[in-house]
PDB file of N, CA and C in Angstrom:
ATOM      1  N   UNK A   1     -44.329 189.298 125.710  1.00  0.00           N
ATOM      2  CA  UNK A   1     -45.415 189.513 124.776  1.00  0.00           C
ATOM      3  C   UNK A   1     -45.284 190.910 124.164  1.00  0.00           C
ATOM      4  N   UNK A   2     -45.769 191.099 122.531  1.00  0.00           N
ATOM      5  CA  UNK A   2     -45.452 192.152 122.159  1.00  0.00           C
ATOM      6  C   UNK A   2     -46.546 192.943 122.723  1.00  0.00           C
ATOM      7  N   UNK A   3     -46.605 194.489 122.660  1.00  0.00           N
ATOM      8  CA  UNK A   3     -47.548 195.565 122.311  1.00  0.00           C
ATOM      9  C   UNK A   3     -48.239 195.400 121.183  1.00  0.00           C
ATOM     10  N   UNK A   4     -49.396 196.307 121.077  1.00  0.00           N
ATOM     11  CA  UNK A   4     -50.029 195.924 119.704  1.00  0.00           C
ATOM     12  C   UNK A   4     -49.067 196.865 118.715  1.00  0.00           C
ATOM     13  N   UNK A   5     -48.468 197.880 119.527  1.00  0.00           N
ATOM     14  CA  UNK A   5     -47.567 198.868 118.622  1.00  0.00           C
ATOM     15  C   UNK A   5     -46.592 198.089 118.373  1.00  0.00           C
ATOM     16  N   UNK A   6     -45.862 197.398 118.590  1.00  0.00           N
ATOM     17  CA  UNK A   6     -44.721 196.665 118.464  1.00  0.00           C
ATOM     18  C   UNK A   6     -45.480 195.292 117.136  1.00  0.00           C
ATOM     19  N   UNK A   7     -46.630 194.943 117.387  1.00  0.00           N
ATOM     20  CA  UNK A   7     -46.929 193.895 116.474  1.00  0.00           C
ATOM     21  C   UNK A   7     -47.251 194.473 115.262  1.00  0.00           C
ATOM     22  N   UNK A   8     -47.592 195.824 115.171  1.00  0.00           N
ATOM     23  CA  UNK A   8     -48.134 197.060 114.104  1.00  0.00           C
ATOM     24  C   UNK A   8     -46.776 196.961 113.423  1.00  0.00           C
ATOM     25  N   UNK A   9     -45.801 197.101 113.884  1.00  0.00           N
ATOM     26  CA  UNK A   9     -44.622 197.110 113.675  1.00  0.00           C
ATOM     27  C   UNK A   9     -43.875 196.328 112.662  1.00  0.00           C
ATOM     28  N   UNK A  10     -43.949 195.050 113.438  1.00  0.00           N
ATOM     29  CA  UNK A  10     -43.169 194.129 112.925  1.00  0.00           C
ATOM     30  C   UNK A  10     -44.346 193.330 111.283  1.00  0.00           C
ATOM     31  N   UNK A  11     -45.520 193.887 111.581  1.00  0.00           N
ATOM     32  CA  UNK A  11     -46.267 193.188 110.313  1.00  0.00           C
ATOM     33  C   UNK A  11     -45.847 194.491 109.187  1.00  0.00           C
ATOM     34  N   UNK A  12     -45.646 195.831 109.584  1.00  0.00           N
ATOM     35  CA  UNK A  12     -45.880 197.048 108.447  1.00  0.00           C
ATOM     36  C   UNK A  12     -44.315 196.445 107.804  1.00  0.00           C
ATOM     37  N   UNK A  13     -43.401 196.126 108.636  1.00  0.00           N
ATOM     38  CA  UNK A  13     -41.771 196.154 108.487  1.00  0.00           C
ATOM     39  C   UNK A  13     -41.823 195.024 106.771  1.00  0.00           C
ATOM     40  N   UNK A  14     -42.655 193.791 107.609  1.00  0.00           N
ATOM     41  CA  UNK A  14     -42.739 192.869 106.775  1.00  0.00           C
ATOM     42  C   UNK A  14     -43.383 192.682 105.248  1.00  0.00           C
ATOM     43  N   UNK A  15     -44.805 193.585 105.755  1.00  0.00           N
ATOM     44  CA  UNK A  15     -45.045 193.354 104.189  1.00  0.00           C
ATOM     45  C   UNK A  15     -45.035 194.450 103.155  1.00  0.00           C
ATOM     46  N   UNK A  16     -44.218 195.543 104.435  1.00  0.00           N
ATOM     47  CA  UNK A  16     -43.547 196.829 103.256  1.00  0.00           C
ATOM     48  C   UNK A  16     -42.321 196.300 102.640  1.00  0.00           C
ATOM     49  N   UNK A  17     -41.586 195.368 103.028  1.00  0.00           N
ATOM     50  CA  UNK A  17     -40.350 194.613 102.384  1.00  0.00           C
ATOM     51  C   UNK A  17     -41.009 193.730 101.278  1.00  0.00           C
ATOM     52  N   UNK A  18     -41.638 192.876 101.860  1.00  0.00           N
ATOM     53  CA  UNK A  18     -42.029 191.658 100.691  1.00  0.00           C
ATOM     54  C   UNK A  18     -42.865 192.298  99.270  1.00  0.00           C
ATOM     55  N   UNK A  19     -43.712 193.533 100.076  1.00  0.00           N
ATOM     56  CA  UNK A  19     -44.356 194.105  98.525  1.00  0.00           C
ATOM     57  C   UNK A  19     -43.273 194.571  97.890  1.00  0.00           C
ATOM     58  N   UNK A  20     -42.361 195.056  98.407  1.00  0.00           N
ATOM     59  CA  UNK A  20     -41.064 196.180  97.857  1.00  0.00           C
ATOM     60  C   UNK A  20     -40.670 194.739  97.061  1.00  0.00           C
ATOM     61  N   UNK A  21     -40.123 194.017  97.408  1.00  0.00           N
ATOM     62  CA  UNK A  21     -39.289 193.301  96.527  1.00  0.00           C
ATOM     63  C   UNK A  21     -40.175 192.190  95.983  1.00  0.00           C
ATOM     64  N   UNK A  22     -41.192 192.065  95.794  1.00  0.00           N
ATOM     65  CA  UNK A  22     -42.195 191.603  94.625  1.00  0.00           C
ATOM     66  C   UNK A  22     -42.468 192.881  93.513  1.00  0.00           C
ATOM     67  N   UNK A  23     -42.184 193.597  93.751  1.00  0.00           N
ATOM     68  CA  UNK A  23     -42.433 194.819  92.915  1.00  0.00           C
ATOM     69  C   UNK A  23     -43.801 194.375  92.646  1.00  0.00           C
ATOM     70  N   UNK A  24     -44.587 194.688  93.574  1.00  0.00           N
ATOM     71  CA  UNK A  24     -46.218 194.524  93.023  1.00  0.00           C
ATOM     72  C   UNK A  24     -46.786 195.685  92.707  1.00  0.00           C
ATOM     73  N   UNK A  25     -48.074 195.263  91.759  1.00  0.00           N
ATOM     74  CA  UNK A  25     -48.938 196.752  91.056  1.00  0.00           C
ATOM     75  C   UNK A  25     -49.501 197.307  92.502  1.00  0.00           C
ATOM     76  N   UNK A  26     -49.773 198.563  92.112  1.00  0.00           N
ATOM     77  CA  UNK A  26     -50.676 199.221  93.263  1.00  0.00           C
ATOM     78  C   UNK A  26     -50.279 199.005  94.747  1.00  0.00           C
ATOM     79  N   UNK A  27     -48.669 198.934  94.761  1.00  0.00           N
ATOM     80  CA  UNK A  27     -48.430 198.556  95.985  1.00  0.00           C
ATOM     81  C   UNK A  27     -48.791 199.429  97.104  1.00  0.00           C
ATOM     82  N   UNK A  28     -48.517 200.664  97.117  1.00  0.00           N
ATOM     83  CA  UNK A  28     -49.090 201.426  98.072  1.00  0.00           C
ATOM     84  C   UNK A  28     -50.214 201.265  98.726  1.00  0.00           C
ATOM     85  N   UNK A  29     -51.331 201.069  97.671  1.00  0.00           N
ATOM     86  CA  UNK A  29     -52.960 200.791  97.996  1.00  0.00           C
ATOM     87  C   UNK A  29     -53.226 199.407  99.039  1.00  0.00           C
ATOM     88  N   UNK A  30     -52.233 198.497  98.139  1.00  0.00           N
ATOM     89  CA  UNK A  30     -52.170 196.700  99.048  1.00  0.00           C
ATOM     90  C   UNK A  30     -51.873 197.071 100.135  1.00  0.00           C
ATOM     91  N   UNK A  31     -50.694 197.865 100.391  1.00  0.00           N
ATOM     92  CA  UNK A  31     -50.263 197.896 101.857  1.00  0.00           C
ATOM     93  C   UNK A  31     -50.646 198.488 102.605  1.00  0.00           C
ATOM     94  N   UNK A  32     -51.549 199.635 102.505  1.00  0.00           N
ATOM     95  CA  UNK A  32     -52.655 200.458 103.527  1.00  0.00           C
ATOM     96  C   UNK A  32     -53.713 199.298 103.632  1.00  0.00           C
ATOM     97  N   UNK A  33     -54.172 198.866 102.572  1.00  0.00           N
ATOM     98  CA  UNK A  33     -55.043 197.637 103.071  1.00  0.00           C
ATOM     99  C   UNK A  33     -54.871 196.977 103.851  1.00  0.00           C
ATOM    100  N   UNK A  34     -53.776 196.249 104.025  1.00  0.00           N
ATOM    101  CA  UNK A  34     -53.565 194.844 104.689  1.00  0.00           C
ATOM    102  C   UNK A  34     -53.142 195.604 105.938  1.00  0.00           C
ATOM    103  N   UNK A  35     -52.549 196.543 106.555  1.00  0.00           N
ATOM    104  CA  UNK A  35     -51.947 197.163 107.537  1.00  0.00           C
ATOM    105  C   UNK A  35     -53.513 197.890 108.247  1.00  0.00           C
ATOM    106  N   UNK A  36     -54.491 198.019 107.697  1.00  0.00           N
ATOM    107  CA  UNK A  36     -55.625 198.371 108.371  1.00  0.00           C
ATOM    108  C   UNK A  36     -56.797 196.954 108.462  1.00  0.00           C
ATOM    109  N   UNK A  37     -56.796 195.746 107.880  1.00  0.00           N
ATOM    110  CA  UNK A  37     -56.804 194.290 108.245  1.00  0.00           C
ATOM    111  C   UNK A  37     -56.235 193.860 109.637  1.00  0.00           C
ATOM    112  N   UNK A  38     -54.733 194.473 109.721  1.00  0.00           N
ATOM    113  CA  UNK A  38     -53.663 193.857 111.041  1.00  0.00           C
ATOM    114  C   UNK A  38     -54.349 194.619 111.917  1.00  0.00           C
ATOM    115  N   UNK A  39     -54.398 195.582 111.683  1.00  0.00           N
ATOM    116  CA  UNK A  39     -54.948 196.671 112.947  1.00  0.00           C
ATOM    117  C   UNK A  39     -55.855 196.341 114.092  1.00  0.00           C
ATOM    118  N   UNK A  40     -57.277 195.855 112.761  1.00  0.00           N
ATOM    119  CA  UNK A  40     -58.291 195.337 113.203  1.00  0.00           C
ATOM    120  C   UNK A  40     -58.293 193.857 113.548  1.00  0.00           C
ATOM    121  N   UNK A  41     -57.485 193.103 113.847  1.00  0.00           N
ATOM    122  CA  UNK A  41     -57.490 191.831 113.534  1.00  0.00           C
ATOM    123  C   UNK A  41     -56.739 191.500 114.754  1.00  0.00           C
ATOM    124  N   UNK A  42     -55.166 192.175 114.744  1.00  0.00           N
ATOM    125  CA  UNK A  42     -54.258 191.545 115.452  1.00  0.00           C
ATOM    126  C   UNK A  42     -53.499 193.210 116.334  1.00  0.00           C
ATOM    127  N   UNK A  43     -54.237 194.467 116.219  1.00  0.00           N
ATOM    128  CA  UNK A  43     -53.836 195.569 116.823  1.00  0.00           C
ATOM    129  C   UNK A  43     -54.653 196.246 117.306  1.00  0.00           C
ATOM    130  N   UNK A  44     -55.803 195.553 117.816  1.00  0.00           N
ATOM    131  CA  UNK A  44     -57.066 196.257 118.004  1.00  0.00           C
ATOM    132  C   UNK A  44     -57.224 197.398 119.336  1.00  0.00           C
ATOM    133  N   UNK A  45     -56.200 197.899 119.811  1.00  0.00           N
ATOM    134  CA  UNK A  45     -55.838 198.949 120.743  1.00  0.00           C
ATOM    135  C   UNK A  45     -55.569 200.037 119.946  1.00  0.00           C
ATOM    136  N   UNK A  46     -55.108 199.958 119.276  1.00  0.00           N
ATOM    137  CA  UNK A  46     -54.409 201.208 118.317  1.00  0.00           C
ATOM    138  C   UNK A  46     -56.006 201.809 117.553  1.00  0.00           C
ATOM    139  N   UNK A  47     -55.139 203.298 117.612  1.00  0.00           N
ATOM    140  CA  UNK A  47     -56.388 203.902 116.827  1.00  0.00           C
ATOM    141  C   UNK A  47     -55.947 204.553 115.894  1.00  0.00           C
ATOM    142  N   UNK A  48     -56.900 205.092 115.073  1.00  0.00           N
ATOM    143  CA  UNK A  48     -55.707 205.736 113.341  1.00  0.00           C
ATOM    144  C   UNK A  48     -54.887 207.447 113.701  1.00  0.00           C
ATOM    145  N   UNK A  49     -55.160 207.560 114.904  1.00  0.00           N
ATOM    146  CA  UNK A  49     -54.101 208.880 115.371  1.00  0.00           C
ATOM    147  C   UNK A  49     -53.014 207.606 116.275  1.00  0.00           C
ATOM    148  N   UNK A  50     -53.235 206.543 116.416  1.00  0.00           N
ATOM    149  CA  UNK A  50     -52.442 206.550 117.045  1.00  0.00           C
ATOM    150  C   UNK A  50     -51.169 206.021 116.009  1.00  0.00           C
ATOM    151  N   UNK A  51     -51.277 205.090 114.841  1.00  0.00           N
ATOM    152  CA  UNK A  51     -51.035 204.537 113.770  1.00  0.00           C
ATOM    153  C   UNK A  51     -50.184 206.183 112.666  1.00  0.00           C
ATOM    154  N   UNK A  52     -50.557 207.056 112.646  1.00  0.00           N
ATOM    155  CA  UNK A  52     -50.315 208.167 112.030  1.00  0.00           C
ATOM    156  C   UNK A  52     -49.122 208.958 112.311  1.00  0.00           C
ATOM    157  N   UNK A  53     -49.558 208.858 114.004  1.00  0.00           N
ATOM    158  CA  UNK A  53     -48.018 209.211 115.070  1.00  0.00           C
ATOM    159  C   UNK A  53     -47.000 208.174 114.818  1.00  0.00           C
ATOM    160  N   UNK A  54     -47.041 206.429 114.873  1.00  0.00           N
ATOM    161  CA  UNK A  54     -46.539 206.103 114.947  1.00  0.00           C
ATOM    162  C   UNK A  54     -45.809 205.846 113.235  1.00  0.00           C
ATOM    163  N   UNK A  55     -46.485 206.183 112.272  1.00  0.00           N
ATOM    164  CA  UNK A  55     -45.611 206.596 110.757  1.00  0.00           C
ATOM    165  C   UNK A  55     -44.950 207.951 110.966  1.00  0.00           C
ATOM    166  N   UNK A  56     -45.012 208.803 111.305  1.00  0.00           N
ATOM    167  CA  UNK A  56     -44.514 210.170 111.389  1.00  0.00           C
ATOM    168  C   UNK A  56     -42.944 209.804 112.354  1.00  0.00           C
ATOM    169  N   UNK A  57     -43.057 208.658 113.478  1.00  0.00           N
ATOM    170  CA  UNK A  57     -41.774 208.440 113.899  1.00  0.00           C
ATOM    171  C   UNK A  57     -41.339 207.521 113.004  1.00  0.00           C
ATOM    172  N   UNK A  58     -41.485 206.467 112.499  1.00  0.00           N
ATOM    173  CA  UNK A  58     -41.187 205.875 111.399  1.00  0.00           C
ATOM    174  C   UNK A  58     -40.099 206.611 110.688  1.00  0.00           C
ATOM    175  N   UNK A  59     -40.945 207.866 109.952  1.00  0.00           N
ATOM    176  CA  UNK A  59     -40.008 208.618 108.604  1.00  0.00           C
ATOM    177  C   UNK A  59     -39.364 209.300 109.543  1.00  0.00           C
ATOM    178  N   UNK A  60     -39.440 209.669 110.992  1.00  0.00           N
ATOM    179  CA  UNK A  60     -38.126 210.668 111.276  1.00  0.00           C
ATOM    180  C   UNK A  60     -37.282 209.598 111.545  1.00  0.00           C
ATOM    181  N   UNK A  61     -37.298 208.786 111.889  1.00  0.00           N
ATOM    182  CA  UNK A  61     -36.109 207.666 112.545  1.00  0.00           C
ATOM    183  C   UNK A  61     -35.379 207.419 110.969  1.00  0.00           C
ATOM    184  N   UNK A  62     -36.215 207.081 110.031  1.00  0.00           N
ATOM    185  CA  UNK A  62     -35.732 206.753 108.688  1.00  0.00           C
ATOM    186  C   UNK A  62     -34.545 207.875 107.804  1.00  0.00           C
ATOM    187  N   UNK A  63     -35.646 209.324 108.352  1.00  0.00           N
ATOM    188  CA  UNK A  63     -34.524 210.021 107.618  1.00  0.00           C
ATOM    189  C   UNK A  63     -33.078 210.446 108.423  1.00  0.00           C
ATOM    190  N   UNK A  64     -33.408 210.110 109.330  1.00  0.00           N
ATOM    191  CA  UNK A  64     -31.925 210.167 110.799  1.00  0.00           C
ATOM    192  C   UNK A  64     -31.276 209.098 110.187  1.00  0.00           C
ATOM    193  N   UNK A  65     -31.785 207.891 110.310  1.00  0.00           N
ATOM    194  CA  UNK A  65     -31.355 206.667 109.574  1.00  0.00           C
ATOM    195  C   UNK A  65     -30.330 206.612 108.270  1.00  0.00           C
ATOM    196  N   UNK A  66     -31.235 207.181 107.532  1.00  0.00           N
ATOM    197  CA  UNK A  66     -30.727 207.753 106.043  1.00  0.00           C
ATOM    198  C   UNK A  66     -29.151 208.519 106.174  1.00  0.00           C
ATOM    199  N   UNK A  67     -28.932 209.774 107.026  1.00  0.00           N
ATOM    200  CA  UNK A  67     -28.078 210.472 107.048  1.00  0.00           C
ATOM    201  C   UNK A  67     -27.021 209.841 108.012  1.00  0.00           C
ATOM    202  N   UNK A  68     -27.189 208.842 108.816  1.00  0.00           N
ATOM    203  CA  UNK A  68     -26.353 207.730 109.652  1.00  0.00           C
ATOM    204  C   UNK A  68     -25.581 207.116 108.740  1.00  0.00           C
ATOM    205  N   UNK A  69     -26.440 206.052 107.898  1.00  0.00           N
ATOM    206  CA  UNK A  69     -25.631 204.907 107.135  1.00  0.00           C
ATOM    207  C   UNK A  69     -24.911 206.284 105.673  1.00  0.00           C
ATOM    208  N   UNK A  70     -25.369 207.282 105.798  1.00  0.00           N
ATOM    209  CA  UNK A  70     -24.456 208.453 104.249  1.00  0.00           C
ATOM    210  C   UNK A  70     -23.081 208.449 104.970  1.00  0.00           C
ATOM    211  N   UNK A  71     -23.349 208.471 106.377  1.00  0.00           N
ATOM    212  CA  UNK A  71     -21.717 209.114 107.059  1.00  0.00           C
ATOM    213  C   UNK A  71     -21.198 207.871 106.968  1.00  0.00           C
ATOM    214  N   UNK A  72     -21.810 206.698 107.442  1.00  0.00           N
ATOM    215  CA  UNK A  72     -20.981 205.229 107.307  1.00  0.00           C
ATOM    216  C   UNK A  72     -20.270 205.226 106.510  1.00  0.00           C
ATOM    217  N   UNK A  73     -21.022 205.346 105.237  1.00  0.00           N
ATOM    218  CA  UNK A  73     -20.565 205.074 104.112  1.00  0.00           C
ATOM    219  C   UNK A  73     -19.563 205.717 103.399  1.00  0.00           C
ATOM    220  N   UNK A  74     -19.714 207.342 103.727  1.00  0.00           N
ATOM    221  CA  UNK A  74     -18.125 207.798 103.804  1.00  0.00           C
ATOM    222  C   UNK A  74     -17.613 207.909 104.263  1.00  0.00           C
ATOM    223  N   UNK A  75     -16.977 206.761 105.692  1.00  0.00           N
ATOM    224  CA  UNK A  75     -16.111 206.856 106.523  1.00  0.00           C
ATOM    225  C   UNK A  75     -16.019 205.427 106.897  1.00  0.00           C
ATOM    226  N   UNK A  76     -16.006 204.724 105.664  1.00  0.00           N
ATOM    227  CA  UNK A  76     -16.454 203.048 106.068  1.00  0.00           C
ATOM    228  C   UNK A  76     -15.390 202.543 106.781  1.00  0.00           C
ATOM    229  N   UNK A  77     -13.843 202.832 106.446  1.00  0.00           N
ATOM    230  CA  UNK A  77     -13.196 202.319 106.956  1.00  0.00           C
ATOM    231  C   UNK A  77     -12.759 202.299 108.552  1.00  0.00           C
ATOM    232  N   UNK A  78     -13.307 204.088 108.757  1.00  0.00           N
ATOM    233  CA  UNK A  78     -13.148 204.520 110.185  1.00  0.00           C
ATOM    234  C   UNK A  78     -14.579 203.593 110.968  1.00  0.00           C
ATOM    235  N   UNK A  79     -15.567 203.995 110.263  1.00  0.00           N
ATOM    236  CA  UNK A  79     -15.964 202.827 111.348  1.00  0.00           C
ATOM    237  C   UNK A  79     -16.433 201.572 111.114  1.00  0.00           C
ATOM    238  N   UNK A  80     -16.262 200.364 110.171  1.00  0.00           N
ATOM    239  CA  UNK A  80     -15.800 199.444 110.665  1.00  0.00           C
ATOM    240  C   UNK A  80     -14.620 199.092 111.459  1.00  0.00           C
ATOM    241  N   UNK A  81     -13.566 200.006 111.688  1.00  0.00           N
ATOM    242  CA  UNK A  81     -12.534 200.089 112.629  1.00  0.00           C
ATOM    243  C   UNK A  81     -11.279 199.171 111.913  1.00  0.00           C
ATOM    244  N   UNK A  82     -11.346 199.411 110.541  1.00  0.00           N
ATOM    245  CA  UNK A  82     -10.265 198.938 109.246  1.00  0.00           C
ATOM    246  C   UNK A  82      -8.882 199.869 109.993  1.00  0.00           C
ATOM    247  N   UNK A  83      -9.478 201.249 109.872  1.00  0.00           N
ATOM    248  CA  UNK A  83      -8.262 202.395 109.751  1.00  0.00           C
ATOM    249  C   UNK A  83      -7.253 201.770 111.344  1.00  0.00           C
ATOM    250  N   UNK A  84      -7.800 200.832 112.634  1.00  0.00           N
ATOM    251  CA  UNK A  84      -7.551 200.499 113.533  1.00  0.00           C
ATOM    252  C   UNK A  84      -6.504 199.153 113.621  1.00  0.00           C
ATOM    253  N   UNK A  85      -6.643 199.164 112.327  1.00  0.00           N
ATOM    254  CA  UNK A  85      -6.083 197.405 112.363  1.00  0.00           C
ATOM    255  C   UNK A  85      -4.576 197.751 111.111  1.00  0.00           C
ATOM    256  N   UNK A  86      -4.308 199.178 110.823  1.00  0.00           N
ATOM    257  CA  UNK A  86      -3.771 199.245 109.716  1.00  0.00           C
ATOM    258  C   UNK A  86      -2.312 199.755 110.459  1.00  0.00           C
TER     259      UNK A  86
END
């Protein structure tokens, strides 16, 4: 069974993707909405410090993230492990 942090999770993951690629108006606004709906609905342990902490790890994992897949990407061949097979 998930955590409510883990279900916080997997709903923010989801309908920050689906608004992203609907390109909807006012998306920002929709998605604080509906993510404070889940909260109350289906995360009702969580509190808005706890929700705040858990965006603040969000963007650090993201921007670690970010600078991970930059090195991938200039070193694609070393690590998909191309340069290994050559």
């Amino acid at each position: 069974m998930l955590t409510d942090r883990e279900k916080w999770l997997v709903h923010f993951c989801n309908i920050f993707t689906m608004s992203s690629m609907a390109e909807m108006p006012d998306r920002h606004h929709m998605v604080l909405h509906m993510m404070e709906m889940i909260r109350r609905e289906r995360c009702r342990s969580l509190t808005d410090e706890n929700i705040d902490k858990l965006l603040e790890e969000i963007n650090e994992e993201m921007l670690g993230g970010k600078n991970m897949l930059k090195y991938f990407m200039g070193n694609a061949e070393r690590c998909l492990g191309v340069e290994d097979e050559m």
